[in-house]
Protein backbone atom coordinates (compact mmCIF):
# COMPACT_ATOMS: atom_id res chain seq x y z
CA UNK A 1 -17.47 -14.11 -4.89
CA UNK A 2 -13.82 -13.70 -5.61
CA UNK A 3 -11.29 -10.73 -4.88
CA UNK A 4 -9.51 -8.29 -7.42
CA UNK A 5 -7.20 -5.67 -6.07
CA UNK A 6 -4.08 -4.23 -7.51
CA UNK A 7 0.00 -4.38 -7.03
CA UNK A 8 0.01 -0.88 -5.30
CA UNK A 9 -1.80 -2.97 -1.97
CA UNK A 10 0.82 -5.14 -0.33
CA UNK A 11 0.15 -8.90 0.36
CA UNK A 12 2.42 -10.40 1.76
CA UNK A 13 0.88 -13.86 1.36
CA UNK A 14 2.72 -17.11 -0.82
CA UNK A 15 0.23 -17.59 -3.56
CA UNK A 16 -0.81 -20.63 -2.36
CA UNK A 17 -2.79 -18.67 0.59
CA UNK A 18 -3.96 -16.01 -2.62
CA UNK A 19 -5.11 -18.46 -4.53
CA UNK A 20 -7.05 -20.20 -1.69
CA UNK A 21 -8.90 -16.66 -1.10
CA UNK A 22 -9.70 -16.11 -4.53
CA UNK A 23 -7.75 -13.01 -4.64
CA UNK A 24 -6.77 -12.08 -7.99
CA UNK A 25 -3.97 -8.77 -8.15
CA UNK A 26 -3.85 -6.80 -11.72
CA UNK A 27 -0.60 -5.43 -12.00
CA UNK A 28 0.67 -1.76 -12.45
CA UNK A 29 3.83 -0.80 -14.68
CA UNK A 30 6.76 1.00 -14.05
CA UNK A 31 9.26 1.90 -16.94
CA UNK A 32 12.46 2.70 -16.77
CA UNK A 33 15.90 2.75 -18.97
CA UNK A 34 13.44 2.57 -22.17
CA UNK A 35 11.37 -0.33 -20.89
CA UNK A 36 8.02 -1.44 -19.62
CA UNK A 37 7.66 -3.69 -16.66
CA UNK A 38 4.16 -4.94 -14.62
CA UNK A 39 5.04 -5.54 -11.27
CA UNK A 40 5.26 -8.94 -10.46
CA UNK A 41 4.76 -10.63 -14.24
CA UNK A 42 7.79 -9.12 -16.07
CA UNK A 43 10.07 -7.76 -12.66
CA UNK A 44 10.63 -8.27 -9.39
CA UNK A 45 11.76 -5.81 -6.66
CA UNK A 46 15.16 -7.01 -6.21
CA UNK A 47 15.38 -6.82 -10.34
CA UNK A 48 14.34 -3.63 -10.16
CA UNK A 49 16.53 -1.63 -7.43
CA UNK A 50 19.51 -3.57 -9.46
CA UNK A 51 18.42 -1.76 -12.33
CA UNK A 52 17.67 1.32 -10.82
CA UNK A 53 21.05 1.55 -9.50
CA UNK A 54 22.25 0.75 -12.83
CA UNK A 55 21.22 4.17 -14.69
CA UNK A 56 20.89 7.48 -14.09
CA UNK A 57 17.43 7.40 -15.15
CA UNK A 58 14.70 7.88 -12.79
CA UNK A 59 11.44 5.49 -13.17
CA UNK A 60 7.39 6.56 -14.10
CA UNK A 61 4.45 4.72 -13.47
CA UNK A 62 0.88 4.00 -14.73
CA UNK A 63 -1.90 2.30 -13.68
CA UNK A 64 -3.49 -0.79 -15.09
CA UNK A 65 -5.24 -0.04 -18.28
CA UNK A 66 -9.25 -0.15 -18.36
CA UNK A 67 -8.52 -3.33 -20.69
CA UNK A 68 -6.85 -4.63 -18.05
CA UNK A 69 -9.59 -4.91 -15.70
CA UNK A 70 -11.81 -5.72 -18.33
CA UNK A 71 -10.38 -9.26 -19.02
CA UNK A 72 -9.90 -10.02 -15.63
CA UNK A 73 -12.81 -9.05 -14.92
CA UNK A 74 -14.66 -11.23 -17.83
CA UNK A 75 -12.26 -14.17 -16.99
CA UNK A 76 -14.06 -13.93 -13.37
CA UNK A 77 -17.12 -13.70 -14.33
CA UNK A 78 -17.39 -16.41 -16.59
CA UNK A 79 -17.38 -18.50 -13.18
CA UNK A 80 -19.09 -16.45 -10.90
CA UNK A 81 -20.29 -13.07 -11.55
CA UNK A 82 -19.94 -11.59 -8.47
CA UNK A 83 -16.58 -9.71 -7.35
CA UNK A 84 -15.58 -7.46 -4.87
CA UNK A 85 -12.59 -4.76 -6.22
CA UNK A 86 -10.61 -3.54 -3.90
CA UNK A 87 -7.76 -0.77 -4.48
CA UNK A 88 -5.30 1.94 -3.51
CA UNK A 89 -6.39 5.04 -2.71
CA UNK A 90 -8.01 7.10 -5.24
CA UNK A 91 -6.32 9.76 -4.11
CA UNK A 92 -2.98 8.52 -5.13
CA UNK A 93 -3.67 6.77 -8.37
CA UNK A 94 -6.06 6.32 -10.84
CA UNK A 95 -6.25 2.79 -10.74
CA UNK A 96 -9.73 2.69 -8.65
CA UNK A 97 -11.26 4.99 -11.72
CA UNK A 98 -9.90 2.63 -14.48
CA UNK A 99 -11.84 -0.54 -12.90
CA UNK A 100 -15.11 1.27 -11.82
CA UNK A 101 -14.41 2.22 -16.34
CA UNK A 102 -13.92 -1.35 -16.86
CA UNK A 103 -17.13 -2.76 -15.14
CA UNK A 104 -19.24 -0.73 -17.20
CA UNK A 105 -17.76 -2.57 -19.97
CA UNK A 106 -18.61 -6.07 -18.38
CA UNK A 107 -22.16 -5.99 -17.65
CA UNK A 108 -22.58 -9.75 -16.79
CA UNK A 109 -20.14 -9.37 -13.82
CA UNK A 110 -21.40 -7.68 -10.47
CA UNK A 111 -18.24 -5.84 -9.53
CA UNK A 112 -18.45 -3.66 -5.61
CA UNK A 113 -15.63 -0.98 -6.03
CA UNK A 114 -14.20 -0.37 -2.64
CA UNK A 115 -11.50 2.62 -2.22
CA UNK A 116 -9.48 1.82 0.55
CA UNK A 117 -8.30 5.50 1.19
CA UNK A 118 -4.52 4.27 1.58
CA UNK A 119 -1.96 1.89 0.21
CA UNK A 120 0.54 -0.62 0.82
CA UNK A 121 0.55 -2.38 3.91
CA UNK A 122 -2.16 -0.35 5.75
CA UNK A 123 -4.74 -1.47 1.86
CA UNK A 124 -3.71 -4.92 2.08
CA UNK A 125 -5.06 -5.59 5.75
CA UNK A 126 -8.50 -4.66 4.44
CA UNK A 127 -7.75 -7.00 1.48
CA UNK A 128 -6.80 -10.03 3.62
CA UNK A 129 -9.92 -9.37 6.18
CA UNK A 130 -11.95 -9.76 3.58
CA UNK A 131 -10.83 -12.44 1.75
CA UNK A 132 -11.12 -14.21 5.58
CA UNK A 133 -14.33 -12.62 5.68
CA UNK A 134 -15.87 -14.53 3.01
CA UNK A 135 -14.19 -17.67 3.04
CA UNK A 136 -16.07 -17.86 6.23
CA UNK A 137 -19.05 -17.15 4.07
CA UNK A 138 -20.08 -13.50 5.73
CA UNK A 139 -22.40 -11.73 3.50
CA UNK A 140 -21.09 -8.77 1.40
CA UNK A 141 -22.57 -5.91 3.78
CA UNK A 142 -21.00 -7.37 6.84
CA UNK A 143 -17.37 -7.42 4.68
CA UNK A 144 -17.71 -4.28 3.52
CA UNK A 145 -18.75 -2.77 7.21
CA UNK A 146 -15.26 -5.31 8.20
CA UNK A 147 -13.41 -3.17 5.68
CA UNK A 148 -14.17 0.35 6.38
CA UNK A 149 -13.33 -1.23 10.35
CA UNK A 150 -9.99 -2.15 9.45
CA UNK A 151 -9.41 0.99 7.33
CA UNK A 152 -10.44 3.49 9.80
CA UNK A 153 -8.21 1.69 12.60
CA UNK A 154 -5.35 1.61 10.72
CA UNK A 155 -2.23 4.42 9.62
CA UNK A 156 0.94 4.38 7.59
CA UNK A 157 3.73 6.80 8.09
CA UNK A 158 7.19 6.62 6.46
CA UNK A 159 9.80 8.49 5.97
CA UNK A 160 12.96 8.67 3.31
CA UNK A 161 16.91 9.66 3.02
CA UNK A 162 16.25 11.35 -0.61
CA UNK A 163 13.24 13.55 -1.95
CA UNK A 164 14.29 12.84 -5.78
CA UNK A 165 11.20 10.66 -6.52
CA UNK A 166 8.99 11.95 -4.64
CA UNK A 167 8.97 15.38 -6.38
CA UNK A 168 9.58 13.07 -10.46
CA UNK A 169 6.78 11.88 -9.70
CA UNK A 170 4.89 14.35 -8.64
CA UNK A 171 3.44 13.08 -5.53
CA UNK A 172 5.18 15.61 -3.47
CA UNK A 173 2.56 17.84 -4.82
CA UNK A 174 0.25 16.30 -1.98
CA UNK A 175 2.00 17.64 0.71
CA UNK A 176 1.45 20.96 2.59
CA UNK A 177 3.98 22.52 4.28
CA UNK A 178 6.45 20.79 2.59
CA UNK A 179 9.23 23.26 0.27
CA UNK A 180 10.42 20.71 -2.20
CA UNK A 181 13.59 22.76 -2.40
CA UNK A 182 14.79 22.04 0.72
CA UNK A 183 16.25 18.67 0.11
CA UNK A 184 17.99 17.74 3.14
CA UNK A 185 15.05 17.93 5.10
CA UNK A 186 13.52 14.35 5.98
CA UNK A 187 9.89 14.29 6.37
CA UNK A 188 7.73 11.89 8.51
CA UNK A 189 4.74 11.53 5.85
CA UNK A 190 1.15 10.09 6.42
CA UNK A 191 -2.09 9.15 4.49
CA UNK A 192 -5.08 11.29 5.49
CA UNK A 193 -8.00 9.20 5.67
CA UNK A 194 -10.93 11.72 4.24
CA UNK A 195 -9.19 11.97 0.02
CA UNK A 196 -6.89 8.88 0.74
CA UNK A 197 -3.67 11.72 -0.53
CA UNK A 198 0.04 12.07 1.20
CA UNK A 199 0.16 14.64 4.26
CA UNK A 200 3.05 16.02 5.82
CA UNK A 201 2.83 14.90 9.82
CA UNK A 202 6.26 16.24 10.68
CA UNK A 203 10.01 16.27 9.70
CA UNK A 204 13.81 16.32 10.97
CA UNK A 205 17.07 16.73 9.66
CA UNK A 206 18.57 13.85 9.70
CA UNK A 207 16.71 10.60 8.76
CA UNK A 208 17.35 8.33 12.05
CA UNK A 209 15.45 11.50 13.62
CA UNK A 210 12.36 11.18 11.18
CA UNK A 211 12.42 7.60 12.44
CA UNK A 212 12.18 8.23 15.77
CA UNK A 213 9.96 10.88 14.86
CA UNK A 214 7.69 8.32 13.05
CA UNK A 215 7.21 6.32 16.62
CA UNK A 216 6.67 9.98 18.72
CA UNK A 217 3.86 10.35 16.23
CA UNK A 218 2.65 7.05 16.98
CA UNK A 219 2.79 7.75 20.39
CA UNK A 220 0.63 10.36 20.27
CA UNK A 221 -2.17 8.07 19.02
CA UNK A 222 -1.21 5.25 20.87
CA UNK A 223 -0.07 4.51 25.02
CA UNK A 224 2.74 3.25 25.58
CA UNK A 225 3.17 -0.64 25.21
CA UNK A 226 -0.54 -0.64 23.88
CA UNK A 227 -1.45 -3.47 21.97
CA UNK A 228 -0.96 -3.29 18.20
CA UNK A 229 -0.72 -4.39 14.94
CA UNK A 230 2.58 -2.85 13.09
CA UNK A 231 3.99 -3.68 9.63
CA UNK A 232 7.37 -2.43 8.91
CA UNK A 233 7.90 -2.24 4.83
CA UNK A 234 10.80 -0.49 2.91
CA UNK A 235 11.91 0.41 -0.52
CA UNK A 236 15.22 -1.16 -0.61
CA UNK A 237 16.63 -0.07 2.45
CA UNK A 238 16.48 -3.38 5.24
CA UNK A 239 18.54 -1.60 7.73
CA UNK A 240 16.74 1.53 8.02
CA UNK A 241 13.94 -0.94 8.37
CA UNK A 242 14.75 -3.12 11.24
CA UNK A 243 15.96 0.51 12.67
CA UNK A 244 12.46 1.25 13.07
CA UNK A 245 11.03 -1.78 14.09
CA UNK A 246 13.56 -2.29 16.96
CA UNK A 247 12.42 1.66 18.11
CA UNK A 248 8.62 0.83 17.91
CA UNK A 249 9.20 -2.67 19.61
CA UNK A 250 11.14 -0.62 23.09
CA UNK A 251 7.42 1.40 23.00
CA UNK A 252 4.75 -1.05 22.05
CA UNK A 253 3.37 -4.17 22.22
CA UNK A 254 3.70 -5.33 18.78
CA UNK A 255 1.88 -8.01 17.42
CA UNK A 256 4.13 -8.45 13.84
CA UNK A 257 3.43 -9.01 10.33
CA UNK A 258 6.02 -10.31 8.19
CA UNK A 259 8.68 -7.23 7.37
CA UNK A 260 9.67 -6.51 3.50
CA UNK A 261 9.66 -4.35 0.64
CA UNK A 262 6.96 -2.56 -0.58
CA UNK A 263 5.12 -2.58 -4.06
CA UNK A 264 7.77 -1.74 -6.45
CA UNK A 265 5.53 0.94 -8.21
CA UNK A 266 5.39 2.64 -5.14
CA UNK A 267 9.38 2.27 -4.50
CA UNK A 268 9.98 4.02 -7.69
CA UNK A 269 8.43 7.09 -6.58
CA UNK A 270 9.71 7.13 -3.26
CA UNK A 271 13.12 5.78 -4.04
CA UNK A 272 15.04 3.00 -2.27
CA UNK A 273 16.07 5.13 0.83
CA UNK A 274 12.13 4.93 2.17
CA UNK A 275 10.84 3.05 5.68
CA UNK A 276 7.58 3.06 6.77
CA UNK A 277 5.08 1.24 8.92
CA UNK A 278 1.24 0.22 8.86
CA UNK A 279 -0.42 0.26 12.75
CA UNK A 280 -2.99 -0.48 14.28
CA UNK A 281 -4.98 -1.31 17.70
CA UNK A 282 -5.07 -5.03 17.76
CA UNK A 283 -8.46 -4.86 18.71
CA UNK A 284 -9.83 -3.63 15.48
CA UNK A 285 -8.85 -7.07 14.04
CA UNK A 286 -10.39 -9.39 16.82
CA UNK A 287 -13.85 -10.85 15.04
CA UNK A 288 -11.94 -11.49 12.34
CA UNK A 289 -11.76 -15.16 10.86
C-alpha cells in the first residue's frame, strides 16, 4: 500500500524519510502576478512571500485537478493497487472531492479516501502515523482506527496581524461571530472537528494578545505543564512564531516538532502575518511505531 495526500497537509519530513514511507503529495496551485505555480514543483515558500511582497496583487488558489489524481493515481497502481488518500479537510477545500472523482476513473487501483477534518500541521500527524503504521505492516482497519486517534486528539489554532486574505479568499466566510469589517481586530481561529471548517474561538486587539490568547485557550483544554505534542508553523512571520512557542513552553510540557512555515497555499490566504500551532496530549501518539 502506498500514501497520497496533498500540499495543503504539512510534512515536515526530507524526502528521503517520504520516499521511504511511500508517501506521494499532489500539489495545489496558487497564482499570482499573472502566473500559475504548484506548490513545491514550480515555487517555494520563500519564492513566494518575495513575490508577494513584490506586487500589490493578492494570490488565489485551486485544488489539484481530478486529472491530477488520476495519473498519480494510475502511476501507483501500476505497482500496487492498493492506496490509502489522505487530505485536508473537506470543509476547507475541494481537494478530498476531486480524488474520491479521480478513483472512479481508475478502477484497477483500490484507493481508501480519508478526510482528515483539518489541515496543516494538525493533517500531517495523521499522515506520518500512518505511513509508520504500515511500514510496520498494521492492517488497513487498525491505520485507519490510528488515524481518526490522532485526529480526534489533536487542534490547531492561529492567529494573524492582517485580515486581507482571509476575507480574498473567502474563507472568512467560515467564521461566526466574526464582522469582517472590523479589521484591527485579531482573532484566535480554530478548526471544528464535526465539518473540518474555520471557527472563531476568541479574539484581541492587538496580535501579541491573540497569542497569548491562543495558549489561555489551550489551557482550557489542557493542565498546566501537561504533556504534549505542539507544532508551531507560520506564514512568513518567524518572530511572531518563536513568540508563541516561548509562551506555550513557560505553560507546558512540550514535546517539539520541527518549527516552520506552513503550506504556501494556505499562506496565501492567510497572509504572511499568521502563527499558529498543532497540539496534542502526548499520549494519543504512544502505540505508535
Amino acid at each position: 500500500m502506498q500514501i497520497v495526500t496533498d500540499s495543503g497537509v504539512d510534512l515536515r519530513f526530507p524526502p528521503e524519510q517520504m520516499a521511504e514511507w511511500n508517501v506521494h503529495i499532489v500539489p495545489l496551485t496558487v497564482t499570482l502576478g499573472g502566473r500559475s505555480y504548484r506548490e513545491g514543483v514550480d515555487i517555494q515558500p520563500d519564492e513566494f512571500y518575495k513575490l508577494l511582497a513584490a506586487t500589490d496583487e493578492l494570490p488565489t488558489t485551486s485544488q489539484p485537478s481530478v486529472g491530477d489524481f488520476v495519473q498519480v493515481y494510475e502511476r501507483l497502481a501500476a505497482t500496487d493497487p492498493d492506496i490509502l488518500s489522505i487530505h485536508m479537510s473537506s470543509g476547507l477545500s475541494g481537494t478530498l472531492s476531486s480524488a474520491q472523482a479521480a478513483a472512479q476513473l481508475v478502477p484497477e487501483a483500490r484507493v481508501t479516501h480519508v478526510d482528515t477534518k483539518t489541515l496543516s500541521a494538525a493533517s500531517g500527524w495523521q499522515v506520518a502515523a500512518a505511513a509508520r503504521a504500515l511500514q510496520a505492516s498494521w492492517p488497513l482497519e487498525r491505520i485507519l482506527a490510528l488515524i481518526a486517534r490522532v485526529g480526534a486528539a489533536a487542534d490547531s489554532l492561529y492567529t494573524l496581524n492582517d485580515l486581507t486574505y482571509l476575507i480574498h479568499g473567502g474563507r472568512i466566510s467560515h467564521l461566526k461571530g466574526l464582522i469582517a469589517s472590523v479589521l484591527r481586530i485579531k482573532p484566535v481561529i480554530g478548526v471544528e472537528k464535526e465539518g473540518g471548517t474555520y471557527e472563531q474561538m476568541g479574539q484581541a486587539r492587538a496580535f501579541q494578545g491573540a497569542v497569548k490568547k491562543i495558549a489561555d485557550l489551550i489551557a482550557r483544554q489542557h493542565a498546566p505543564d501537561s504533556a504534549l505534542r505542539m507544532q508551531v508553523l507560520h506564514s512568513h512571520n518567524p518572530e511572531g512564531a518563536q513568540i508563541l512557542r516561548d509562551l506555550l513552553d513557560k505553560r507546558f510540557d512540550c514535546h517539539w516538532l520541527p518549527m516552520g512555515t506552513i503550506s504556501l497555499v494556505l499562506g496565501a490566504h492567510t497572509g504572511p502575518s499568521m502563527v499558529g500551532v498543532a497540539f496534542a496530549p502526548a499520549a494519543a501518539f504512544e502505540g505508535i511505531p
